[in-house]
Each structure stands twice: as structure tokens, then as C-alpha cells.
Protein backbone atom coordinates (compact mmCIF):
# COMPACT_ATOMS: atom_id res chain seq x y z
CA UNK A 1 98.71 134.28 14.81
CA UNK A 2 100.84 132.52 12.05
CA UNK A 3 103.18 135.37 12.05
CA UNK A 4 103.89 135.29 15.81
CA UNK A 5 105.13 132.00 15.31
CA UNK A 6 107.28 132.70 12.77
CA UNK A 7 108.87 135.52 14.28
CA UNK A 8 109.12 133.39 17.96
CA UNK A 9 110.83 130.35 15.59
CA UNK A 10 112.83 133.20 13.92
CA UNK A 11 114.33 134.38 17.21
CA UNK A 12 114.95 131.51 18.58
CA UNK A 13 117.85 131.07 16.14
CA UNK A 14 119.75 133.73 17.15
CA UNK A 15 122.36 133.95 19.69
CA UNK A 16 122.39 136.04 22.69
CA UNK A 17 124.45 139.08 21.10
CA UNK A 18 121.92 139.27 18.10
CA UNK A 19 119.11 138.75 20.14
CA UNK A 20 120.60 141.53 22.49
CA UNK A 21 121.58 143.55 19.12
CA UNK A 22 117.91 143.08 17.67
CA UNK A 23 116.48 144.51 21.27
CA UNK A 24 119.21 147.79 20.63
CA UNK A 25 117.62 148.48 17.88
CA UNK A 26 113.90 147.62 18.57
CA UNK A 27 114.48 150.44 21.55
CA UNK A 28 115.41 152.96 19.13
CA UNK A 29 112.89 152.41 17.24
CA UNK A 30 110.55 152.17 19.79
CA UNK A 31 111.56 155.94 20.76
CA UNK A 32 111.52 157.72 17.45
CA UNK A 33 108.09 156.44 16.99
CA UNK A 34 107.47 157.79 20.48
CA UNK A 35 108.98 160.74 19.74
CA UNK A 36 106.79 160.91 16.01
CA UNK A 37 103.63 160.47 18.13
CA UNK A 38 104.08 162.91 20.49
CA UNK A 39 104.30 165.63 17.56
CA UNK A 40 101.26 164.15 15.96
CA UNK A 41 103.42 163.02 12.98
CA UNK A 42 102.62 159.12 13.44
CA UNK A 43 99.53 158.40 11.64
CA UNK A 44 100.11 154.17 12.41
CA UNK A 45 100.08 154.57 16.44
CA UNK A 46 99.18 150.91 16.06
CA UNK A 47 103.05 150.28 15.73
CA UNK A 48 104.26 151.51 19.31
CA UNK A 49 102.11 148.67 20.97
CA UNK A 50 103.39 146.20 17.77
CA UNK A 51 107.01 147.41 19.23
CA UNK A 52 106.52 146.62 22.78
CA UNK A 53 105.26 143.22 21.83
CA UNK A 54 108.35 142.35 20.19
CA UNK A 55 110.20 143.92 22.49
CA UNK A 56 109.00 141.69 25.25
CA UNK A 57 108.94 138.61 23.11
CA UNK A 58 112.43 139.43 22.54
CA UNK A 59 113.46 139.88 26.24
CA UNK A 60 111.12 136.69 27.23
CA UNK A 61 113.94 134.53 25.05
CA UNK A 62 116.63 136.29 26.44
CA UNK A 63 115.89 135.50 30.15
CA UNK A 64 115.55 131.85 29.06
CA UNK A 65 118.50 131.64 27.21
CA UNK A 66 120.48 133.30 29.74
CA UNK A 67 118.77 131.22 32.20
CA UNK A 68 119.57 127.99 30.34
CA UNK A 69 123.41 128.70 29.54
CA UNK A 70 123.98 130.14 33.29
CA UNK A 71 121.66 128.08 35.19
CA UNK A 72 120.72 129.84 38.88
CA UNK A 73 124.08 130.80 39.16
CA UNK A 74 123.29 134.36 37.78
CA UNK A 75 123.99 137.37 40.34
């Protein structure tokens, strides 16, 4: 639990081009591991879920900072 809210508290700090940056490369990653596990070369499957989590943490702070800088306005 202590690490969730270090790494919530760590993105927080970031701006919406890292943040958007971070989620670039999260996706990548996301899809080699993928691609690992569908060979039966990933022996820690436990990371694709640990990925998605972070992923969606990730875009979870996006839609609120987007939503706070833009306000309803957003089409």
C-alpha cells in the first residue's frame, strides 16, 4: 500500500506531457511483455496486471488534470 502512494504523490508532480510521455512508454512496455507471454518467455506474468494498474492510475490523473486546466469546455 505504501508504495501506491508514493507512486500516486510521484505522478502527481508531473505535467501533462510527462505524464502523457510516462503512459507512451508504459504501453510499450505493456506490449513486449504481452508479446513475451504469449511465447511463454515471461516467467513474472504478475507484471502485465502491475502494468495495467499503472497504466490506469496514470490515465485517472490525466483526465483530472485535463479536466481541471480545461474545465467542461473539452470537445
Amino acid at each position: 500500500m505504501k508504495w501506491k502512494a508514493l507512486f500516486i504523490k510521484e505522478l502527481s508532480s508531473k505535467s501533462v506531457k510527462e505524464l502523457v510521455d510516462m503512459r507512451r512508454k508504459m504501453k510499450k512496455d505493456l506490449f513486449e511483455l504481452r508479446s513475451k507471454n504469449a511465447i511463454r518467455g515471461l516467467k513474472e506474468t504478475h507484471k502485465i496486471g502491475d502494468t495495467r494498474i499503472k497504466i490506469a492510475r496514470i490515465n485517472t490523473l490525466l483526465a483530472l488534470k485535463i479536466k481541471e486546466k480545461y474545465g467542461n469546455n473539452m470537445k
